[in-house]
C-alpha atoms as a PDB file:
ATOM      1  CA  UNK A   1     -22.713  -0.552  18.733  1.00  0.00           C
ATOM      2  CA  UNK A   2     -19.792   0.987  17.741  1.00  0.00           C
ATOM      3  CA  UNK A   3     -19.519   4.086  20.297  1.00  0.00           C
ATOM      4  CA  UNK A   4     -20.726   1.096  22.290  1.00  0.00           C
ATOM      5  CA  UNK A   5     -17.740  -0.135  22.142  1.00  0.00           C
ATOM      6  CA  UNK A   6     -15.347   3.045  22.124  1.00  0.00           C
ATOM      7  CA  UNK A   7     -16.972   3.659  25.225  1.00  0.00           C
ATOM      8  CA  UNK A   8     -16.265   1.174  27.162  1.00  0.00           C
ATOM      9  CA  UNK A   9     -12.824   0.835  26.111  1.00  0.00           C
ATOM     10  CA  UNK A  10     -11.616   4.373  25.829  1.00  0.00           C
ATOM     11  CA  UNK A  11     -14.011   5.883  28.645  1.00  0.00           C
ATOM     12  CA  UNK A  12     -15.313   8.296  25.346  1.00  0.00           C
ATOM     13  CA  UNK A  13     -15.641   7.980  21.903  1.00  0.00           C
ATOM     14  CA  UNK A  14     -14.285   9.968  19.078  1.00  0.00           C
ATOM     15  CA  UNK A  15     -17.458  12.402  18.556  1.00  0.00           C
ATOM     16  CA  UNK A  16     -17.314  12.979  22.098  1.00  0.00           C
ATOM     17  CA  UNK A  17     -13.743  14.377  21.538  1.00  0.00           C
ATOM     18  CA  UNK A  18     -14.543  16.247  18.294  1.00  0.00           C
ATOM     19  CA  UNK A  19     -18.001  17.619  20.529  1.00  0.00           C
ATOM     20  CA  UNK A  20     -15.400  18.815  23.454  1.00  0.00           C
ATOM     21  CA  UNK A  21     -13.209  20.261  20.757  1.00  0.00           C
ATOM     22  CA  UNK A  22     -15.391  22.272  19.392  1.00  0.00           C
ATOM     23  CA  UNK A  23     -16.982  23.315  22.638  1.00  0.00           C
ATOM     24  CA  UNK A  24     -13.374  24.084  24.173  1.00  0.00           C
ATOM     25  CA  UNK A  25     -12.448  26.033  20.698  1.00  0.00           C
ATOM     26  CA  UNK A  26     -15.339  28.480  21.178  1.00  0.00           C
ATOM     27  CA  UNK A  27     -15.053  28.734  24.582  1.00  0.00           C
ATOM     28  CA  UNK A  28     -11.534  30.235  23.412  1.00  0.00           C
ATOM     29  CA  UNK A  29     -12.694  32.586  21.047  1.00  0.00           C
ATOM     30  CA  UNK A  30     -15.542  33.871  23.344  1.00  0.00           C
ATOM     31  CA  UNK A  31     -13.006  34.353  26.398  1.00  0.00           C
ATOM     32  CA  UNK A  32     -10.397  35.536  23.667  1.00  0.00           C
ATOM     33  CA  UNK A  33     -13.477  38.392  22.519  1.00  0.00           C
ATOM     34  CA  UNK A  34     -14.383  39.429  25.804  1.00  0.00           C
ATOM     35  CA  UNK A  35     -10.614  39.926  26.963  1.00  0.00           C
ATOM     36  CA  UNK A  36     -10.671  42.013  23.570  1.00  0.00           C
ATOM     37  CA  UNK A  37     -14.172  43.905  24.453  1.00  0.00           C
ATOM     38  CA  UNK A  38     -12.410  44.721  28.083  1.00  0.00           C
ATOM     39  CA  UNK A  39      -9.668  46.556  26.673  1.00  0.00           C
ATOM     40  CA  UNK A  40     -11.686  48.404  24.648  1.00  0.00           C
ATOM     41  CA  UNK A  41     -12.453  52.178  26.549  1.00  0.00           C
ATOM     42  CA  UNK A  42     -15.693  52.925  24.794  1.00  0.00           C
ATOM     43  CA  UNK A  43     -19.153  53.841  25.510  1.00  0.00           C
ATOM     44  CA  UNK A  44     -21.681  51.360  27.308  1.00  0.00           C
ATOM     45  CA  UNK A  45     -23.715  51.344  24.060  1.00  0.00           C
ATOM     46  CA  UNK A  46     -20.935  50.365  22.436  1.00  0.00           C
ATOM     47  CA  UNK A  47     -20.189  47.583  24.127  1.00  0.00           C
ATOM     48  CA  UNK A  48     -23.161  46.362  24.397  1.00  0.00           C
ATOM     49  CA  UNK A  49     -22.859  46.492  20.487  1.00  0.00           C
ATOM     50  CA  UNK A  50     -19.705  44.521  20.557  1.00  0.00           C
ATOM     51  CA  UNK A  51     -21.322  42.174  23.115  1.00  0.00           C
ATOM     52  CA  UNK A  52     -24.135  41.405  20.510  1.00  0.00           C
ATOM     53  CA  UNK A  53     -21.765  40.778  17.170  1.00  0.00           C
ATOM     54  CA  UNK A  54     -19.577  38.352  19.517  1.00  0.00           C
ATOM     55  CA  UNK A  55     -21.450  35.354  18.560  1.00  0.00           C
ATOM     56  CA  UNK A  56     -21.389  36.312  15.040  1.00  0.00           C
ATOM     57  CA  UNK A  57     -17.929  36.884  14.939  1.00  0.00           C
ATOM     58  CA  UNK A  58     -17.277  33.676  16.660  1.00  0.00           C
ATOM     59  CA  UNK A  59     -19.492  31.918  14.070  1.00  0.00           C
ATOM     60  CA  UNK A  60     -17.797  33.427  10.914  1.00  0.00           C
ATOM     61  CA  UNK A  61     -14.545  32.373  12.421  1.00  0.00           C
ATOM     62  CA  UNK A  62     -15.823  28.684  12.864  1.00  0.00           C
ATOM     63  CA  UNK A  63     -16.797  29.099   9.515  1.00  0.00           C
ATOM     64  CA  UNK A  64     -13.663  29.838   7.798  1.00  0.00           C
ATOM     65  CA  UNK A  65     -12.474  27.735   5.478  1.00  0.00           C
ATOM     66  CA  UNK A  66      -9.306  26.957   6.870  1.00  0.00           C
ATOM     67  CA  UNK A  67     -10.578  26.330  10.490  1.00  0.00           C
ATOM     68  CA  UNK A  68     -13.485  24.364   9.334  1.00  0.00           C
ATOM     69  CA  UNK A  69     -10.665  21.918   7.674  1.00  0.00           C
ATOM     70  CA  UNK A  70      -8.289  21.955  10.606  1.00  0.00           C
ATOM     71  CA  UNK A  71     -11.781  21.011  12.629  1.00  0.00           C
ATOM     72  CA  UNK A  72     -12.482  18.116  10.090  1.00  0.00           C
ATOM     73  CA  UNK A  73      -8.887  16.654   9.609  1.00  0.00           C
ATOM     74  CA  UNK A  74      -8.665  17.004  13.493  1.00  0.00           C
ATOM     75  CA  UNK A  75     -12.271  14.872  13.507  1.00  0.00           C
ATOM     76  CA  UNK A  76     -10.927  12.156  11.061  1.00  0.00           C
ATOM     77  CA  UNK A  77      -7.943  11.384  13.169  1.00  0.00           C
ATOM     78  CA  UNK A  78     -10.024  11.122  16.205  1.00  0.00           C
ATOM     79  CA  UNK A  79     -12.100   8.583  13.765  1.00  0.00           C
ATOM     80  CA  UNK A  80      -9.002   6.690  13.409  1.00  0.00           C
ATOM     81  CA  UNK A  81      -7.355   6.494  16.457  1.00  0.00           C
ATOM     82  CA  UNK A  82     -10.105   6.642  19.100  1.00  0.00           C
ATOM     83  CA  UNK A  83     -12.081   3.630  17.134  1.00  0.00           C
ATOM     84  CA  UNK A  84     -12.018  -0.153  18.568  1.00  0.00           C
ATOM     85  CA  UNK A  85     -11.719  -2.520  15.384  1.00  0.00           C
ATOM     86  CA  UNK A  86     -13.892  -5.207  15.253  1.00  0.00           C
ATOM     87  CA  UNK A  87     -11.411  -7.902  15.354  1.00  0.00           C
ATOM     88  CA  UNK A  88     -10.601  -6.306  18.700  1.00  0.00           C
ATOM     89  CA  UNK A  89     -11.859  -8.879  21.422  1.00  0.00           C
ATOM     90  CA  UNK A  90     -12.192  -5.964  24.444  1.00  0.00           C
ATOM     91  CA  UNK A  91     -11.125  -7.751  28.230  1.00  0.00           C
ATOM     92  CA  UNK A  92     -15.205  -8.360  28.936  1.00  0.00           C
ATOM     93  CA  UNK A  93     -15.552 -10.800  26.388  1.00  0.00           C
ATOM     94  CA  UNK A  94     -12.180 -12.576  26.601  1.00  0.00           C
ATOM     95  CA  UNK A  95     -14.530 -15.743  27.575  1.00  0.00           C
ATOM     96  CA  UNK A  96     -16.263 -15.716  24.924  1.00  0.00           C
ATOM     97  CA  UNK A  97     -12.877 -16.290  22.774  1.00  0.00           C
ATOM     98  CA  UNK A  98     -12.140 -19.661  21.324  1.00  0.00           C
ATOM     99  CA  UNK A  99     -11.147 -22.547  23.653  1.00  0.00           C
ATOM    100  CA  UNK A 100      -8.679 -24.555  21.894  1.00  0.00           C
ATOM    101  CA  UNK A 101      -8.483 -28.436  23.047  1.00  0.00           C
ATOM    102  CA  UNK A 102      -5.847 -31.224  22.091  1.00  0.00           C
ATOM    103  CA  UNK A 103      -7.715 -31.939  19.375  1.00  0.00           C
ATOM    104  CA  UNK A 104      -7.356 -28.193  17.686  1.00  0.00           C
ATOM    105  CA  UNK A 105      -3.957 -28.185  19.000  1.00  0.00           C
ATOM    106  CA  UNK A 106      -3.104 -31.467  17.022  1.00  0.00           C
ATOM    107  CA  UNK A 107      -4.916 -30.092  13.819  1.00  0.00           C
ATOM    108  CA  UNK A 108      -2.570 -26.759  14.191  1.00  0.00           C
ATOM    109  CA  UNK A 109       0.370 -29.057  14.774  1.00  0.00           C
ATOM    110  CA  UNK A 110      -0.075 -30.982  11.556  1.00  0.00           C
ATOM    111  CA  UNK A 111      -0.627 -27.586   9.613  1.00  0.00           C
ATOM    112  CA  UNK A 112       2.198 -26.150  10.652  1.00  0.00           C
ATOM    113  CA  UNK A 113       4.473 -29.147  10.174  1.00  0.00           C
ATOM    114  CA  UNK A 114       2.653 -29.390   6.733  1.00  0.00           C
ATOM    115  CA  UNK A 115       3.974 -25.794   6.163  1.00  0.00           C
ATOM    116  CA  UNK A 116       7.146 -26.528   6.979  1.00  0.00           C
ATOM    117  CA  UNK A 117       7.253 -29.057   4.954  1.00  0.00           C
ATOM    118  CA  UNK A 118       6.694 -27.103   2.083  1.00  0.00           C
ATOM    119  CA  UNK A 119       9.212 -24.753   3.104  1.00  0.00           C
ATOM    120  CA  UNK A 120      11.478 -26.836   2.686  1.00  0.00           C
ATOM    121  CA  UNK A 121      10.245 -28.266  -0.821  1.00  0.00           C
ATOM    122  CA  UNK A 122       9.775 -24.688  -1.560  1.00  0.00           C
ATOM    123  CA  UNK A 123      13.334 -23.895  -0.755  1.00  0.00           C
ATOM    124  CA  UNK A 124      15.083 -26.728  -1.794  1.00  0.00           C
ATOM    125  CA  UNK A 125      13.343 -25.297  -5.274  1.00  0.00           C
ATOM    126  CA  UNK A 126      14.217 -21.766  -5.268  1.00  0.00           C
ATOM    127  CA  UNK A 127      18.066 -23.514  -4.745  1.00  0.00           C
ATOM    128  CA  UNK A 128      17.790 -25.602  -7.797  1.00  0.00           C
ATOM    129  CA  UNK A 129      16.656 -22.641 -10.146  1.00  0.00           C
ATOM    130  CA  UNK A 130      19.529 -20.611  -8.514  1.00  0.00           C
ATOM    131  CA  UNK A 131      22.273 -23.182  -9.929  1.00  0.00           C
ATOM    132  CA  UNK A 132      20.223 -23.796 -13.391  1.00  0.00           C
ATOM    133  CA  UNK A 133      19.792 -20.005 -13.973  1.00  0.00           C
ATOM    134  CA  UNK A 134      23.792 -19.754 -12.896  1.00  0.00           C
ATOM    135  CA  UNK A 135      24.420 -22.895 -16.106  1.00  0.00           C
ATOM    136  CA  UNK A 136      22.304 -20.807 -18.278  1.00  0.00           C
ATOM    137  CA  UNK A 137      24.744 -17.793 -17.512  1.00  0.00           C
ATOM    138  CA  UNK A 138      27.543 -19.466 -18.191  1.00  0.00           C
ATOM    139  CA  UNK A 139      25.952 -20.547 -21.187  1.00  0.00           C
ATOM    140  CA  UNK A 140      25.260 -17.242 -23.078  1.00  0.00           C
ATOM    141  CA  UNK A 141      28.642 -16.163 -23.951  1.00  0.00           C
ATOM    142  CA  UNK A 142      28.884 -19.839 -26.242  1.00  0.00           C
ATOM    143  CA  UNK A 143      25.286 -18.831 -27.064  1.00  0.00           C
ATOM    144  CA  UNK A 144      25.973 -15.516 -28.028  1.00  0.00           C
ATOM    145  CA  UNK A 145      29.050 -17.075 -30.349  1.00  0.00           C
ATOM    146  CA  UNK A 146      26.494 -19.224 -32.106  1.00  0.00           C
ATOM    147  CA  UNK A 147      24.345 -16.464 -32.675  1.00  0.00           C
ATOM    148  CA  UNK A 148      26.652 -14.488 -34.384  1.00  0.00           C
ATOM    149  CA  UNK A 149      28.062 -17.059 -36.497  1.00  0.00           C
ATOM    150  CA  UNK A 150      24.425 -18.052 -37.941  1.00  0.00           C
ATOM    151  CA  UNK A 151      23.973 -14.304 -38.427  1.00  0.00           C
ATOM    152  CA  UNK A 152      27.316 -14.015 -40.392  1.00  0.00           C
ATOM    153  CA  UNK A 153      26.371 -17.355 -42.364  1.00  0.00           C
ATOM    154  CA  UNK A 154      22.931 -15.464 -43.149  1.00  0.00           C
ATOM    155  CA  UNK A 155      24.751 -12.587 -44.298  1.00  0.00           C
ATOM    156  CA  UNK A 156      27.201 -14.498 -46.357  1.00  0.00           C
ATOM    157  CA  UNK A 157      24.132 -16.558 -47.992  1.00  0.00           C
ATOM    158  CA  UNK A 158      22.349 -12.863 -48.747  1.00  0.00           C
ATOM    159  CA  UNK A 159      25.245 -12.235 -50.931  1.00  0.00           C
ATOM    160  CA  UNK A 160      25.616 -15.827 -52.990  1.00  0.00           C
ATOM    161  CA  UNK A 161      24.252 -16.562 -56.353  1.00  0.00           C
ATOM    162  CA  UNK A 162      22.258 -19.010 -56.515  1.00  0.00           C
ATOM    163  CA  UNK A 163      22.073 -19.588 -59.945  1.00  0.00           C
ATOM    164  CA  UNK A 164      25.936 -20.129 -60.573  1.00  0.00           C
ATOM    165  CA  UNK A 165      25.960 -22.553 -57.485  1.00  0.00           C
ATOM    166  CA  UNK A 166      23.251 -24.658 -59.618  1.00  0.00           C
ATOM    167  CA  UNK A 167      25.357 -24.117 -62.807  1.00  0.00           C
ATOM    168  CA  UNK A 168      28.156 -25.103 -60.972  1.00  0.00           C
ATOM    169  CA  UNK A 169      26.493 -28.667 -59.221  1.00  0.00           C
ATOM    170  CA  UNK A 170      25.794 -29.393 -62.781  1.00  0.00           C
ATOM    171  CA  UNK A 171      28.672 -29.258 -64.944  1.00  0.00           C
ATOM    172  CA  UNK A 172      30.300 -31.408 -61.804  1.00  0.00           C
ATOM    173  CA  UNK A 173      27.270 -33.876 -62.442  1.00  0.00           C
ATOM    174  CA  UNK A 174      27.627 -34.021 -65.774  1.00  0.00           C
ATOM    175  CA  UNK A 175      31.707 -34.523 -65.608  1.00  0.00           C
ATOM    176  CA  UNK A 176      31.427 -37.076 -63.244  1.00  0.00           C
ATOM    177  CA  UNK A 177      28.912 -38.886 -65.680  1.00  0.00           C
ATOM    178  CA  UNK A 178      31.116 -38.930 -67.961  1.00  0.00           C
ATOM    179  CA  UNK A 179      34.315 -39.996 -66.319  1.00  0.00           C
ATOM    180  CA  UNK A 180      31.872 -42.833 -65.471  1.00  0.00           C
END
């Protein structure tokens, strides 16, 4: 189904062009040999010698490693661009797309002004956290003051005595029990 399709959109489909390639490409190197075998001046034996090991040097060139992957990259691009998704709705079957009536259009209408409202909502939203995260900003220098004077009160209680404060609340306890 699918070269079904390339076909009758392109006129081919990609192994058709990776097929020709190929074809074309040794079709090169056989021309490319014989112009080679012409130049030669040697014997007729011998060239009917180099006549003979043609196709096997055209063979170990199509086998190469490096040609081989120039052949297959060359074959996965003609995968990807000479291929008709199927999403694609090709000009045949352009009536068998969907016929929208008032009914769909309405439905669609509604959606979208649904959408829209929630645009807005949306936006209106996105302004509102804007201005509170610009409050919080202005915030954190008073916040950052606090902070440091709770850690400079922790610091100051790390170094107090606890046990003279309590002597201390006593002995005012007990004087002000007796001035009483």
């Amino acid at each position: 189904m699918e070269n079904e399709r390339e076909i009758e959109h392109f006129g081919f489909s990609a192994e058709h062009i990776s097929i020709e390639r190929k074809y074309f490409i040794k079709k090169i190197l056989n021309l490319a040999l014989d112009h080679v075998c012409s130049k030669i001046v040697c014997s007729p034996e011998t060239s009917a010698i180099l006549a003979q090991q043609k196709d096997d040097i055209v063979r170990n060139i199509m086998e190469d490693k490096s040609i081989s992957r120039a052949i297959a990259t060359a074959e996965k691009m003609d995968k990807k661009y000479f291929a008709v998704p199927d999403h694609v709705l090709l000009p045949p079957y352009f009536d068998h797309a969907k016929q929208y009536e008032d009914k769909d259009e309405k439905e669609i209408d509604d959606q979208i002004e649904s959408h829209r409202k929630k645009f807005l909502e949306n936006s209106m939203m996105l302004a509102s956290l804007k201005i509170e995260n610009g409050q919080y900003k202005s915030l954190a220098p008073f916040i950052e003051d606090e902070l440091k004077v709770h850690r400079q009160l922790e610091d100051s209680f790390k170094c107090l005595n606890m046990k003279e404060i309590y002597e201390l609340v006593d002995k005012t306890m007990s004087l002000s029990n007796k001035g009483n």
